[in-house]
N, C-alpha and C. Protein backbone atom coordinates (compact mmCIF):
# COMPACT_ATOMS: atom_id res chain seq x y z
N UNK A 1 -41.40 -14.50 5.60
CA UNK A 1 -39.96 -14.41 5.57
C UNK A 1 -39.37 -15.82 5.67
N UNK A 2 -38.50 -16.12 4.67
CA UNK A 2 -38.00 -17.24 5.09
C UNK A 2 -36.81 -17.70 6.32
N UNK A 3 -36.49 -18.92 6.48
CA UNK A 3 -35.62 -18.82 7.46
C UNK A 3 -34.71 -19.67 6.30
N UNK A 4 -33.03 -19.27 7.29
CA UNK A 4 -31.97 -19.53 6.32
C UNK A 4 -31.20 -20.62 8.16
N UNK A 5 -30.67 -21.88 7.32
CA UNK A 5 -30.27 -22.85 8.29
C UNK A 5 -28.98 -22.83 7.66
N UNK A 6 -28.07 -22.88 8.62
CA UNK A 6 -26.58 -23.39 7.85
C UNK A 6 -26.50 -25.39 8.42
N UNK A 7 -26.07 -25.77 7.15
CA UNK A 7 -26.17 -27.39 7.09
C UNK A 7 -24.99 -27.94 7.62
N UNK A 8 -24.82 -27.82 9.07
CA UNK A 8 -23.53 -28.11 9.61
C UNK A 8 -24.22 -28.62 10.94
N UNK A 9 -23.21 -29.57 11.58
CA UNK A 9 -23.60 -30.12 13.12
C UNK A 9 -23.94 -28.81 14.37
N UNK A 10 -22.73 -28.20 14.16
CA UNK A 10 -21.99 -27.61 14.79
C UNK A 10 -21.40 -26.02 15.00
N UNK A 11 -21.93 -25.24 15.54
CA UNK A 11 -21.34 -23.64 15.49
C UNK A 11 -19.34 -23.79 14.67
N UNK A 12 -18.92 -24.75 15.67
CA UNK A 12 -17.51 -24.66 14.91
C UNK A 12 -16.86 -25.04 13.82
N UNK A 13 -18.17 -25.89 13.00
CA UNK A 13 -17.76 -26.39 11.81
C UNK A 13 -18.19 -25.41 10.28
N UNK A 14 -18.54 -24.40 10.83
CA UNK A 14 -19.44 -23.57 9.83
C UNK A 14 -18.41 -23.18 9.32
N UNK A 15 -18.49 -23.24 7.91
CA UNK A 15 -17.38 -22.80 6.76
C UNK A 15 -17.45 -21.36 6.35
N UNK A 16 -19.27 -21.26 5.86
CA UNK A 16 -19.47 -20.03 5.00
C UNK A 16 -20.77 -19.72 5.73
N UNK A 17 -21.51 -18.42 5.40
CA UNK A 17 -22.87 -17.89 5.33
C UNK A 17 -23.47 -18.58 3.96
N UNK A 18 -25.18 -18.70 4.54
CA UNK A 18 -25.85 -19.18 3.58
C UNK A 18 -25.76 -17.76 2.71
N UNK A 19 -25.94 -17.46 1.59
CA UNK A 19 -25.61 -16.07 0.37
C UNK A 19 -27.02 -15.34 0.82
N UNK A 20 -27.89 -15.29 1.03
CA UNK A 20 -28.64 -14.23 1.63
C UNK A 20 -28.36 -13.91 2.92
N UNK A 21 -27.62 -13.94 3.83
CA UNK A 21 -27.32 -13.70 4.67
C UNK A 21 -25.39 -12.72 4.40
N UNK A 22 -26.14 -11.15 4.54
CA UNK A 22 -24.82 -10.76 4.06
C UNK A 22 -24.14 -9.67 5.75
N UNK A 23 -23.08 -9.65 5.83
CA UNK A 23 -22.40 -9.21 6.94
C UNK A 23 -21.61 -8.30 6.89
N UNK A 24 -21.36 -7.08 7.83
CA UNK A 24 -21.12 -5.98 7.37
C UNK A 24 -19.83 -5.86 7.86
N UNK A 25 -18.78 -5.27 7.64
CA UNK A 25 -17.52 -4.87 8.45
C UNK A 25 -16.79 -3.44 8.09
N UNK A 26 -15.24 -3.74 8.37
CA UNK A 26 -14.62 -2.67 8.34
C UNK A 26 -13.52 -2.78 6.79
N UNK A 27 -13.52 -1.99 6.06
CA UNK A 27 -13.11 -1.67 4.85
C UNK A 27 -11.89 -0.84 5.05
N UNK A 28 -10.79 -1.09 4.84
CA UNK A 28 -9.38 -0.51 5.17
C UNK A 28 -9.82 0.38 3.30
N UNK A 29 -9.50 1.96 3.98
CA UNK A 29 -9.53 3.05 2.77
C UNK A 29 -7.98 3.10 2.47
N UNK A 30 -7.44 3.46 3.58
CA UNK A 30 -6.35 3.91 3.31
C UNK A 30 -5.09 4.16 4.38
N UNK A 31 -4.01 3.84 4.37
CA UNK A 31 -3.21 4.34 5.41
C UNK A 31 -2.00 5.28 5.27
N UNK A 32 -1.99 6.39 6.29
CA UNK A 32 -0.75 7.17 6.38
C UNK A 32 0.22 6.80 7.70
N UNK A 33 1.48 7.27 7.17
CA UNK A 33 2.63 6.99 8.04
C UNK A 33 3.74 8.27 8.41
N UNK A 34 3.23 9.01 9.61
CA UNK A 34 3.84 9.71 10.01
C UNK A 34 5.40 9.69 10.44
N UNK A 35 6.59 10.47 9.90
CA UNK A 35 7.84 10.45 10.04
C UNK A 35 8.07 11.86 10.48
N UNK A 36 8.23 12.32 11.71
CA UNK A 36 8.26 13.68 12.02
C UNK A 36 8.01 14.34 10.96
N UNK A 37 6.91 13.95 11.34
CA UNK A 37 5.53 15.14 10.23
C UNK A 37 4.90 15.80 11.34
N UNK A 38 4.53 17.26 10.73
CA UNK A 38 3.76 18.51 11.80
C UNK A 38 1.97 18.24 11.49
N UNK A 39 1.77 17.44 10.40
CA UNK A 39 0.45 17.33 9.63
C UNK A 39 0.53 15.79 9.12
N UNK A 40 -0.49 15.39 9.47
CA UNK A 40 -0.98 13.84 8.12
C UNK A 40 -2.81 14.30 8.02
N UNK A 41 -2.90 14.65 6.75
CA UNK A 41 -4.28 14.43 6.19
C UNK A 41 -4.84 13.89 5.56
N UNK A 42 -6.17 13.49 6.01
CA UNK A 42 -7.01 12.50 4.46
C UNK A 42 -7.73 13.59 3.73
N UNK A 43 -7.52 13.95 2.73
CA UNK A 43 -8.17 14.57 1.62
C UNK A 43 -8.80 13.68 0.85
N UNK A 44 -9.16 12.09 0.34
CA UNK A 44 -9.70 11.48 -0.22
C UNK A 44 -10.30 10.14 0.75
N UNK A 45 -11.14 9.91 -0.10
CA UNK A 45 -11.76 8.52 0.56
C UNK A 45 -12.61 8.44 1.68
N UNK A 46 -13.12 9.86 1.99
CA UNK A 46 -14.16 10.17 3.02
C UNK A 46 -15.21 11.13 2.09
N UNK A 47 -16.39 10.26 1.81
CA UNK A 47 -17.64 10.60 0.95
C UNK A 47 -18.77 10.06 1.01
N UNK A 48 -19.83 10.18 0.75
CA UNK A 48 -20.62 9.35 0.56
C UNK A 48 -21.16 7.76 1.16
N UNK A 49 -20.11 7.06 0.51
CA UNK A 49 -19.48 5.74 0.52
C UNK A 49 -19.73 5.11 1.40
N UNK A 50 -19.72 5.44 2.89
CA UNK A 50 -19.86 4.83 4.24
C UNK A 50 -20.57 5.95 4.93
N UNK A 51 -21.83 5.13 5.86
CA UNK A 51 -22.16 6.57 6.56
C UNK A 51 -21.36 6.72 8.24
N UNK A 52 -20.58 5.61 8.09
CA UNK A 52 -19.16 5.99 9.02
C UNK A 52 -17.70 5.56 8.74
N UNK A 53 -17.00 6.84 9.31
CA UNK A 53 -15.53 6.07 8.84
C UNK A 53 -15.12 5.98 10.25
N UNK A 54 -13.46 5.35 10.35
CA UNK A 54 -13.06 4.66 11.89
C UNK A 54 -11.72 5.22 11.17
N UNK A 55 -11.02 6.12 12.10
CA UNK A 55 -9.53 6.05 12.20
C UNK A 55 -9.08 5.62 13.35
N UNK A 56 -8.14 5.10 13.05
CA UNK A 56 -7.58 4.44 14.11
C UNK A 56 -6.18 4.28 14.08
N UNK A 57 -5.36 5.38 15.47
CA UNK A 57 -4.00 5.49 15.29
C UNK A 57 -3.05 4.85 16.08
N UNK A 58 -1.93 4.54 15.92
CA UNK A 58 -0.52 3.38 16.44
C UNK A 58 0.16 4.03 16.83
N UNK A 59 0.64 3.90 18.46
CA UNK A 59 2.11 4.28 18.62
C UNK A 59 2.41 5.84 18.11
N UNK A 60 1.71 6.53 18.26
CA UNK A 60 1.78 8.51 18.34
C UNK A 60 2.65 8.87 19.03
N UNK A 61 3.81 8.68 18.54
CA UNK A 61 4.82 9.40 19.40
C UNK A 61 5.22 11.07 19.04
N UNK A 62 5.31 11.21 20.22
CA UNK A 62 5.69 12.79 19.91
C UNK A 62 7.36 13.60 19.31
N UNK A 63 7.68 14.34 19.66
CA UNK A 63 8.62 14.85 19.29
C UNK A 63 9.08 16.13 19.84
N UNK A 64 7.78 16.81 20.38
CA UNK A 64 8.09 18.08 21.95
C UNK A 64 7.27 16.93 22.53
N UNK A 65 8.18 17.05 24.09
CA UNK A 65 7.84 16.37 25.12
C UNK A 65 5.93 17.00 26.16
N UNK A 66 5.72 16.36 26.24
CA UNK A 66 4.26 17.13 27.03
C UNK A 66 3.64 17.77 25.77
N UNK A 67 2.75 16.93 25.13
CA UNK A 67 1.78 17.40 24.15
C UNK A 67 1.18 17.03 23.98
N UNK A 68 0.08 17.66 23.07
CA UNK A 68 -1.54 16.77 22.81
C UNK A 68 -1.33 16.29 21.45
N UNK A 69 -1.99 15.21 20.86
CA UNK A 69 -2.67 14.96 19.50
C UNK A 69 -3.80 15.17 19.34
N UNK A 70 -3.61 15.98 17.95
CA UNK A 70 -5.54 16.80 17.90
C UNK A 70 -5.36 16.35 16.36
N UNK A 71 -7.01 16.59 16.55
CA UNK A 71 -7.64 16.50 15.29
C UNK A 71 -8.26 18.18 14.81
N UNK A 72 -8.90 17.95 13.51
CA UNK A 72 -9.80 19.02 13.15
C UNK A 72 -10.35 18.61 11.91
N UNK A 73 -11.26 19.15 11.13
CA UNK A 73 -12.30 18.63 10.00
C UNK A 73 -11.83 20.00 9.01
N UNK A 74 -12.66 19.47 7.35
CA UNK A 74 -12.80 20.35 6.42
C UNK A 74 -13.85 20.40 5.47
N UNK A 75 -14.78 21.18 5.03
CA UNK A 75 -15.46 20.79 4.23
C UNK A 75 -15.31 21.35 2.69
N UNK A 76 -13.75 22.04 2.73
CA UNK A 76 -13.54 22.33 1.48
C UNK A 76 -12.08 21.51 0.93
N UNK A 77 -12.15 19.58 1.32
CA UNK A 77 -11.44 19.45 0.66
C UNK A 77 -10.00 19.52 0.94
N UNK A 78 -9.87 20.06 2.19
CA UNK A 78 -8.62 19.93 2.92
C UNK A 78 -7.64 21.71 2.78
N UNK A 79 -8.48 22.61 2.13
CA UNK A 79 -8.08 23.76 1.66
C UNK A 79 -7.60 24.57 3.44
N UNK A 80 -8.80 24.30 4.22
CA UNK A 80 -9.04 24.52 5.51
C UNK A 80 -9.23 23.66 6.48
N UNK A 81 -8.73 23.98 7.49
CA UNK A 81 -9.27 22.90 8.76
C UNK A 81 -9.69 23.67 10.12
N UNK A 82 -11.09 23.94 10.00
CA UNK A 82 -11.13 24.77 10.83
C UNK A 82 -12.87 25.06 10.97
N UNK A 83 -13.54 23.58 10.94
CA UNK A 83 -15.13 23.16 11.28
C UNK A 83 -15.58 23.53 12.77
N UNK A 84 -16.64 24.82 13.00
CA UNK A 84 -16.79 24.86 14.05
C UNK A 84 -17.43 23.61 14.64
N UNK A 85 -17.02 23.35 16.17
CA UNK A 85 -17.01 21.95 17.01
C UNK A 85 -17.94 22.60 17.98
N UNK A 86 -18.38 21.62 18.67
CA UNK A 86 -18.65 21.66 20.23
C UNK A 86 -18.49 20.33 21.02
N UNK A 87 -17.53 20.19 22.13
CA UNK A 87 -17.06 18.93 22.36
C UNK A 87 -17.24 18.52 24.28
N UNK A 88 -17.12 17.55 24.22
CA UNK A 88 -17.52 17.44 25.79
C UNK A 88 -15.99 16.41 25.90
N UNK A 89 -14.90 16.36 26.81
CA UNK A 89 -14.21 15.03 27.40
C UNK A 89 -14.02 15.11 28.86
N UNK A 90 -13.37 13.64 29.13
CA UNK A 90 -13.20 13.33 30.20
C UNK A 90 -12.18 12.54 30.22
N UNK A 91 -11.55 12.19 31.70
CA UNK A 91 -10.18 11.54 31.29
C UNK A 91 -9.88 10.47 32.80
N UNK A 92 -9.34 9.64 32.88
CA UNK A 92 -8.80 9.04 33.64
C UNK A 92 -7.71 8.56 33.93
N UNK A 93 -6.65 9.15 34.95
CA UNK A 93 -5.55 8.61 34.79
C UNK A 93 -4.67 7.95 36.20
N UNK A 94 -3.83 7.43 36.23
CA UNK A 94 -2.87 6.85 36.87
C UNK A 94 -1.85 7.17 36.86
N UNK A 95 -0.84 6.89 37.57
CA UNK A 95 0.75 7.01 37.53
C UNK A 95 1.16 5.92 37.88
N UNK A 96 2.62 5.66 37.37
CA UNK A 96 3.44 4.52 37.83
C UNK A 96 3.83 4.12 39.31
N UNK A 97 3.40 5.11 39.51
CA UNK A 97 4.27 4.96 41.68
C UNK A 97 2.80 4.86 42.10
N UNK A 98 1.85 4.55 41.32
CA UNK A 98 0.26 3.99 42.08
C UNK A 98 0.12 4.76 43.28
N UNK A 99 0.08 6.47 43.31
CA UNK A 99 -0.16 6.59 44.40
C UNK A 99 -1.34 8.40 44.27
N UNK A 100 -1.33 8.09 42.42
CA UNK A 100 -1.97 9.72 42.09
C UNK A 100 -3.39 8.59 40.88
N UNK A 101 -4.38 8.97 41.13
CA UNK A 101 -5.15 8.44 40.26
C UNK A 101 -6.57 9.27 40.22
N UNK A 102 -7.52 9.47 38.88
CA UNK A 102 -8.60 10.13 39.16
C UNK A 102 -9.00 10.23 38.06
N UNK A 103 -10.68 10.08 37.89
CA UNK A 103 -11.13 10.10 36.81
C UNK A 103 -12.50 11.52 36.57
N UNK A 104 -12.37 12.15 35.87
CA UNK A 104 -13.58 13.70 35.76
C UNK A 104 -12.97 14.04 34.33
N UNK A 105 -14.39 15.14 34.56
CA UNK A 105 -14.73 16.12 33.05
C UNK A 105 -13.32 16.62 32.77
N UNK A 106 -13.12 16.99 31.82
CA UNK A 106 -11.79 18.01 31.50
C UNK A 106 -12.56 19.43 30.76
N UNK A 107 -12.55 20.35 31.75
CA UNK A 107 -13.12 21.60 31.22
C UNK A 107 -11.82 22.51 30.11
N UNK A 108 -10.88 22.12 30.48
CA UNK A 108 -9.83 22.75 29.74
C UNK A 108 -9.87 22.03 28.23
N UNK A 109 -9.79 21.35 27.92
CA UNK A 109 -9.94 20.64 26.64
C UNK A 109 -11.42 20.21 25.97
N UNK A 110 -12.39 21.01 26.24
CA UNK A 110 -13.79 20.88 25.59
C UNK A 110 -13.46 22.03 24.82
N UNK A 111 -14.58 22.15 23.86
CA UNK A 111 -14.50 23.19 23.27
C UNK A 111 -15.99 24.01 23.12
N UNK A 112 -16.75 24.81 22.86
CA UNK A 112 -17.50 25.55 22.19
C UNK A 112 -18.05 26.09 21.27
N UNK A 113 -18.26 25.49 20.17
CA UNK A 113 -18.40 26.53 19.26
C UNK A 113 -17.31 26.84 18.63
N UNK A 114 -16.14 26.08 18.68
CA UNK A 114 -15.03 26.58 18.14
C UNK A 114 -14.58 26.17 17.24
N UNK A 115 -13.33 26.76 16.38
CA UNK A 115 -13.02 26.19 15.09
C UNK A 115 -11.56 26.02 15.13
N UNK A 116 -11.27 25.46 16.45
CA UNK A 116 -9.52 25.02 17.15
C UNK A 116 -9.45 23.48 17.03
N UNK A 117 -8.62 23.04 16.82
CA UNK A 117 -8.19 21.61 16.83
C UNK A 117 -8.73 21.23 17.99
N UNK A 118 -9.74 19.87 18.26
CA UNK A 118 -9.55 19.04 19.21
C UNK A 118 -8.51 18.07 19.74
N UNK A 119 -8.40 18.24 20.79
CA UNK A 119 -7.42 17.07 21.79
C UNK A 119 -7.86 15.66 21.49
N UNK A 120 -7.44 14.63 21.35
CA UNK A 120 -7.18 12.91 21.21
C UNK A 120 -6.98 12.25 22.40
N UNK A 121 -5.43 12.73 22.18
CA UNK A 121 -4.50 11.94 22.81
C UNK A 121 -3.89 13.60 23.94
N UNK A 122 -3.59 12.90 25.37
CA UNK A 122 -3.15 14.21 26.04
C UNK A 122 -1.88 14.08 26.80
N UNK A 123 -1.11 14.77 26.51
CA UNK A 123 0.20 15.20 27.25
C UNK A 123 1.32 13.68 26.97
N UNK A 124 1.12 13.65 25.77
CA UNK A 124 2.30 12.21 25.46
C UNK A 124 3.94 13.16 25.77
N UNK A 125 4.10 12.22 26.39
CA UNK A 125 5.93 11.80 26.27
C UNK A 125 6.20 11.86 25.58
N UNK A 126 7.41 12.59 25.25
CA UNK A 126 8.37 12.53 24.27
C UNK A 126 10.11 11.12 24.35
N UNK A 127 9.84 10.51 25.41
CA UNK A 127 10.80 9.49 25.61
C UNK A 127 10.78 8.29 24.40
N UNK A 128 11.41 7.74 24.69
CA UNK A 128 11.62 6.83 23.24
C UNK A 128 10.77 5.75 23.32
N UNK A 129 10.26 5.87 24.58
CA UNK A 129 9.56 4.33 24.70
C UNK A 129 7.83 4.80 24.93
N UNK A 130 7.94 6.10 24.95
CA UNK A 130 6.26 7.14 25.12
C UNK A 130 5.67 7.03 24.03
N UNK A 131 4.02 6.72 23.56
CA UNK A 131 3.33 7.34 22.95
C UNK A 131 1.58 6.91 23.11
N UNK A 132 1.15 6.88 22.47
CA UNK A 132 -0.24 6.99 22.59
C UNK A 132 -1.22 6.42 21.03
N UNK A 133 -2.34 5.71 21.46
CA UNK A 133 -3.02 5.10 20.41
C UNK A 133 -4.68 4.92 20.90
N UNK A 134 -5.34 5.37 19.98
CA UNK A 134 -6.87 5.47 19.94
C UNK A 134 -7.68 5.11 18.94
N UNK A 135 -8.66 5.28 18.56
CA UNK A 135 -10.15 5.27 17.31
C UNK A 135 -10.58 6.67 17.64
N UNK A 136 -10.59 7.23 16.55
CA UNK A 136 -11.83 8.09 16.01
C UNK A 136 -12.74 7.56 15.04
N UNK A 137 -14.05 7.99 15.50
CA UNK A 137 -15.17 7.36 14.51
C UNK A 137 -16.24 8.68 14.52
N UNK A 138 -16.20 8.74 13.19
CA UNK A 138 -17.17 10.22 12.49
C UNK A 138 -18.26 9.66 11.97
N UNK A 139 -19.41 10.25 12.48
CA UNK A 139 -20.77 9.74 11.71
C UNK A 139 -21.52 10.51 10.43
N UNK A 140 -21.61 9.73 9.22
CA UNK A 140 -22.46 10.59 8.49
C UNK A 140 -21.89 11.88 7.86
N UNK A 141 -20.48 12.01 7.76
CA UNK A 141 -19.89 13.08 7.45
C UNK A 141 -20.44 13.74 5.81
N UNK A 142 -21.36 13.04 5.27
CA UNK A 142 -21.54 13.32 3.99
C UNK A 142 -22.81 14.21 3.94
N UNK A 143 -23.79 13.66 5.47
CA UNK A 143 -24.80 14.32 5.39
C UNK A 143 -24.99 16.12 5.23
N UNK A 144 -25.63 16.65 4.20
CA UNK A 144 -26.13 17.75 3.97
C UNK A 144 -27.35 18.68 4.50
N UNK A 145 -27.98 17.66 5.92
CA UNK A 145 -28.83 17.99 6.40
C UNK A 145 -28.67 18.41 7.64
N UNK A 146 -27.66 17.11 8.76
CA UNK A 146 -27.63 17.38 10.27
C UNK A 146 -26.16 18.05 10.15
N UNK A 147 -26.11 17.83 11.45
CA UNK A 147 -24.53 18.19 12.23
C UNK A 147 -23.78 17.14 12.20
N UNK A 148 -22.35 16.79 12.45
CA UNK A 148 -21.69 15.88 12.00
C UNK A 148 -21.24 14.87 13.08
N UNK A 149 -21.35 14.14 13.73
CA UNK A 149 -21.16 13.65 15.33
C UNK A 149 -19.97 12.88 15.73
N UNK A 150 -18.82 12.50 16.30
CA UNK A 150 -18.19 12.39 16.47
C UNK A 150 -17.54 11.65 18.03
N UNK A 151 -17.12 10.30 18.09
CA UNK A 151 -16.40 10.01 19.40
C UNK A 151 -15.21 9.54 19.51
N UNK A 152 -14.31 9.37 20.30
CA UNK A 152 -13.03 9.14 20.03
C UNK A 152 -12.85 8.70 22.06
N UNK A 153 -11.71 7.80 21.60
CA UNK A 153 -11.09 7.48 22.64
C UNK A 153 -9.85 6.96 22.71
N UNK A 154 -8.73 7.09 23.88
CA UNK A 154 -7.42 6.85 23.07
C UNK A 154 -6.57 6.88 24.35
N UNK A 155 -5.70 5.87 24.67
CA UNK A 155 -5.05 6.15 26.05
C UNK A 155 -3.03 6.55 25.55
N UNK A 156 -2.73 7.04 26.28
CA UNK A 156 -1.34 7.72 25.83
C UNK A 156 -0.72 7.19 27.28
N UNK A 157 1.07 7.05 26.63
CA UNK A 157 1.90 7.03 28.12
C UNK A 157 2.28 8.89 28.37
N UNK A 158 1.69 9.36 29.49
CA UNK A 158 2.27 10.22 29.96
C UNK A 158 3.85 11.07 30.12
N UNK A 159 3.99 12.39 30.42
CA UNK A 159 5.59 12.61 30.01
C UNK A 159 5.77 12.28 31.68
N UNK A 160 5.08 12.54 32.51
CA UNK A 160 5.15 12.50 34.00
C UNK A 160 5.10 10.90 34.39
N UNK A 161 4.99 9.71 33.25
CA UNK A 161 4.79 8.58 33.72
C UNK A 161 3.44 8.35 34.33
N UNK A 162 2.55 8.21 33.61
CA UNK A 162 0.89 8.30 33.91
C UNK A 162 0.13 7.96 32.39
N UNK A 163 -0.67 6.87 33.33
CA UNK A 163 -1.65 6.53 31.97
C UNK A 163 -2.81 7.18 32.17
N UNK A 164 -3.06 7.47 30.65
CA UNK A 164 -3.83 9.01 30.38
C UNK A 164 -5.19 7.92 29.41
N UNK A 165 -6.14 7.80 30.04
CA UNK A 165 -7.10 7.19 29.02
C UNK A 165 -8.21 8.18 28.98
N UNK A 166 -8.19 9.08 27.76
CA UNK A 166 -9.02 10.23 27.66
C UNK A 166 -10.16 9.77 26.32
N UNK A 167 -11.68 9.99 26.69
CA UNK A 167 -12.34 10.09 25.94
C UNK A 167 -13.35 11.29 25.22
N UNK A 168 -13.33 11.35 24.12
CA UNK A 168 -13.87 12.71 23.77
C UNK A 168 -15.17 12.36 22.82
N UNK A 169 -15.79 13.45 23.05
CA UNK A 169 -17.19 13.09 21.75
C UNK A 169 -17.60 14.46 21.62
N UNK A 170 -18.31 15.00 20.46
CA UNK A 170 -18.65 16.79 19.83
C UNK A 170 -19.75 16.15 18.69
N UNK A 171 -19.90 17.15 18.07
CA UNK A 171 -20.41 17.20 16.92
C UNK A 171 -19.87 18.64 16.16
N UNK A 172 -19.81 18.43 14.85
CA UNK A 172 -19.34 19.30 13.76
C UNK A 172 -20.58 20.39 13.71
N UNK A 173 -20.96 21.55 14.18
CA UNK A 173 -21.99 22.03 13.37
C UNK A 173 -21.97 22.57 12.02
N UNK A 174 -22.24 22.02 11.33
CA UNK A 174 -21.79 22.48 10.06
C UNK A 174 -23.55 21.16 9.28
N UNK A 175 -23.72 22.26 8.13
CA UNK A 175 -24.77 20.91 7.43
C UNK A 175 -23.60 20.52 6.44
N UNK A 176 -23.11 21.62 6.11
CA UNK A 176 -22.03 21.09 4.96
C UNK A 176 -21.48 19.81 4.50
N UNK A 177 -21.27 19.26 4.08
CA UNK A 177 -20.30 17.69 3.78
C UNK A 177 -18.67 18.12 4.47
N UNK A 178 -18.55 17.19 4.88
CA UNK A 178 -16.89 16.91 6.15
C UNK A 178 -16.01 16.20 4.60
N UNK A 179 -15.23 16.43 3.79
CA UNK A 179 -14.40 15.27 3.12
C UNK A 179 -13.41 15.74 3.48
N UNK A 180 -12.18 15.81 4.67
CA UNK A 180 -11.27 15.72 5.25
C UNK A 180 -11.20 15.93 6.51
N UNK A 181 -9.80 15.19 6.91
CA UNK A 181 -9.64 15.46 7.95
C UNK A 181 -7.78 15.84 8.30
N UNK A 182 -7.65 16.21 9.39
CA UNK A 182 -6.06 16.69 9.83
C UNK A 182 -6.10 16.05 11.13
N UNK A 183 -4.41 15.41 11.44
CA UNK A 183 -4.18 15.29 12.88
C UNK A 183 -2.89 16.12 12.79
N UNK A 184 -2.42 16.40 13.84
CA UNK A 184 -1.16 17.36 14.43
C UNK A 184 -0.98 17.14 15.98
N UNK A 185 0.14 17.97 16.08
CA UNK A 185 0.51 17.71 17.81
C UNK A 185 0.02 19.23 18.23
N UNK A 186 -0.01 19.40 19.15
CA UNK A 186 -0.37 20.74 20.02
C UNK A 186 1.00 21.70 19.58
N UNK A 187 2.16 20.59 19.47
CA UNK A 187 3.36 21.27 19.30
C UNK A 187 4.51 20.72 18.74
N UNK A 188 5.12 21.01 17.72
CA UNK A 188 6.14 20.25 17.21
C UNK A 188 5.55 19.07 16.36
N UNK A 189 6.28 17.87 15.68
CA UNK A 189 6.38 16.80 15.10
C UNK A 189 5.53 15.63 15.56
N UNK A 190 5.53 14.73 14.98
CA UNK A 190 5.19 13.52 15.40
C UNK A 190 5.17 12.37 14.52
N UNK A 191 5.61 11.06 15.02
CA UNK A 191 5.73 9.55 14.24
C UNK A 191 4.21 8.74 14.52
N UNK A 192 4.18 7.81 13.90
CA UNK A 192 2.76 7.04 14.08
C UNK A 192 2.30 6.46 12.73
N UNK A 193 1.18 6.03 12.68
CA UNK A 193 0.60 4.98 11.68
C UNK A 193 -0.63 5.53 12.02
N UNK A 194 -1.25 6.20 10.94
CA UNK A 194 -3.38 6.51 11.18
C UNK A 194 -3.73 5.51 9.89
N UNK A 195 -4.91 4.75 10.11
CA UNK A 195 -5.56 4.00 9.31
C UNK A 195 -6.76 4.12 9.45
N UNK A 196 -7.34 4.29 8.24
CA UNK A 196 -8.91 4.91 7.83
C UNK A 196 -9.70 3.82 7.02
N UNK A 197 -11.26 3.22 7.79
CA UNK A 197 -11.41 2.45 7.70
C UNK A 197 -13.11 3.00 7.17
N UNK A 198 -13.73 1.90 6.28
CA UNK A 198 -14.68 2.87 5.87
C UNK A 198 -16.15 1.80 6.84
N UNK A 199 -16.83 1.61 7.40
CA UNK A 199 -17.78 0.33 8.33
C UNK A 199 -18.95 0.58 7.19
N UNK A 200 -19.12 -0.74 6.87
CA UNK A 200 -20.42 -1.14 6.28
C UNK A 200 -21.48 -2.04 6.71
């Protein structure tokens, strides 16, 4: 194997990679922009292509006060959203008067076997200055062989004034191919920016 030297003094003077030396990153697919919308979906640009994609959402503000942002999957294309899950989270939070804090499982927001929207983001504010921002990252959604795996993490301002840093992870059972996905609120509307990123 050969070895590859970059011809510089110095780590900080390095301009470029020697050309066999290639580096992998994040590939912006596509972005949506929620305007009290009840739904934003990707129906394209989740295939094959990457064997992970990264969404990653801005400023989720709500529109009913005390609500969740969920997700859910499709493997027909966005016709349905409704991939049975099995999910494990946990959550940690705080309040502003520093005097309520605690971090454990959340048995209420796992799921089973089910084919219900997962939780994200939990119990955002509806105040003008409330919302909430995370990553979801799906593995392998193209595969036709396993289950589909899934982690997410995402901290929200609370409607009670409490930071909510909730993390979630499942897998899709399904062998099927995943090419969509849906976010929504538990209830009512919501504003925000989701950007779908393809990692190579």
């Amino acid at each position: 194997m050969a070895l590859n030297f970059a011809n510089n003094n110095s780590l900080s003077a390095i301009t470029s990679l020697p050309a066999s030396i290639s580096g992998g990153g994040m590939t912006l697919i596509s972005t949506q922009t929620a305007s009290s919308s009840s739904t934003i979906s990707f129906t394209s640009g989740i295939d094959s292509t990457y064997d992970e994609y990264v969404f990653k959402f801005y400023d989720i503000h709500a529109g009913t006060d005390n609500t969740d942002f969920m997700f859910n999957a499709s493997i027909d294309s966005g016709s349905n959203y409704n991939v049975v899950k099995t999910t494990t989270t946990f959550q940690a939070y705080h309040n502003e008067a520093g005097n309520d804090q605690a971090l454990g499982y959340d048995t209420s927001d796992d799921l089973a076997q089910s084919t219900a929207f997962q939780q994200l983001l939990k119990n955002i504010g509806s105040d003008n200055d409330q919302s909430g921002a995370g990553t979801l990252t799906i593995f392998n959604p193209s595969s036709d062989t396993f289950v589909k795996h899934f982690i997410a993490t995402g901290n929200s301002y609370n409607h009670n004034d409490y930071v909510t840093n909730t993390f979630t992870a499942g897998y899709f059972n399904t062998q099927s191919v995943i090419n969509a996905i849906q976010f929504s609120m538990s209830s009512g509307n919501f504003d925000g920016v989701i950007k779908l990123y393809g990692i190579s």
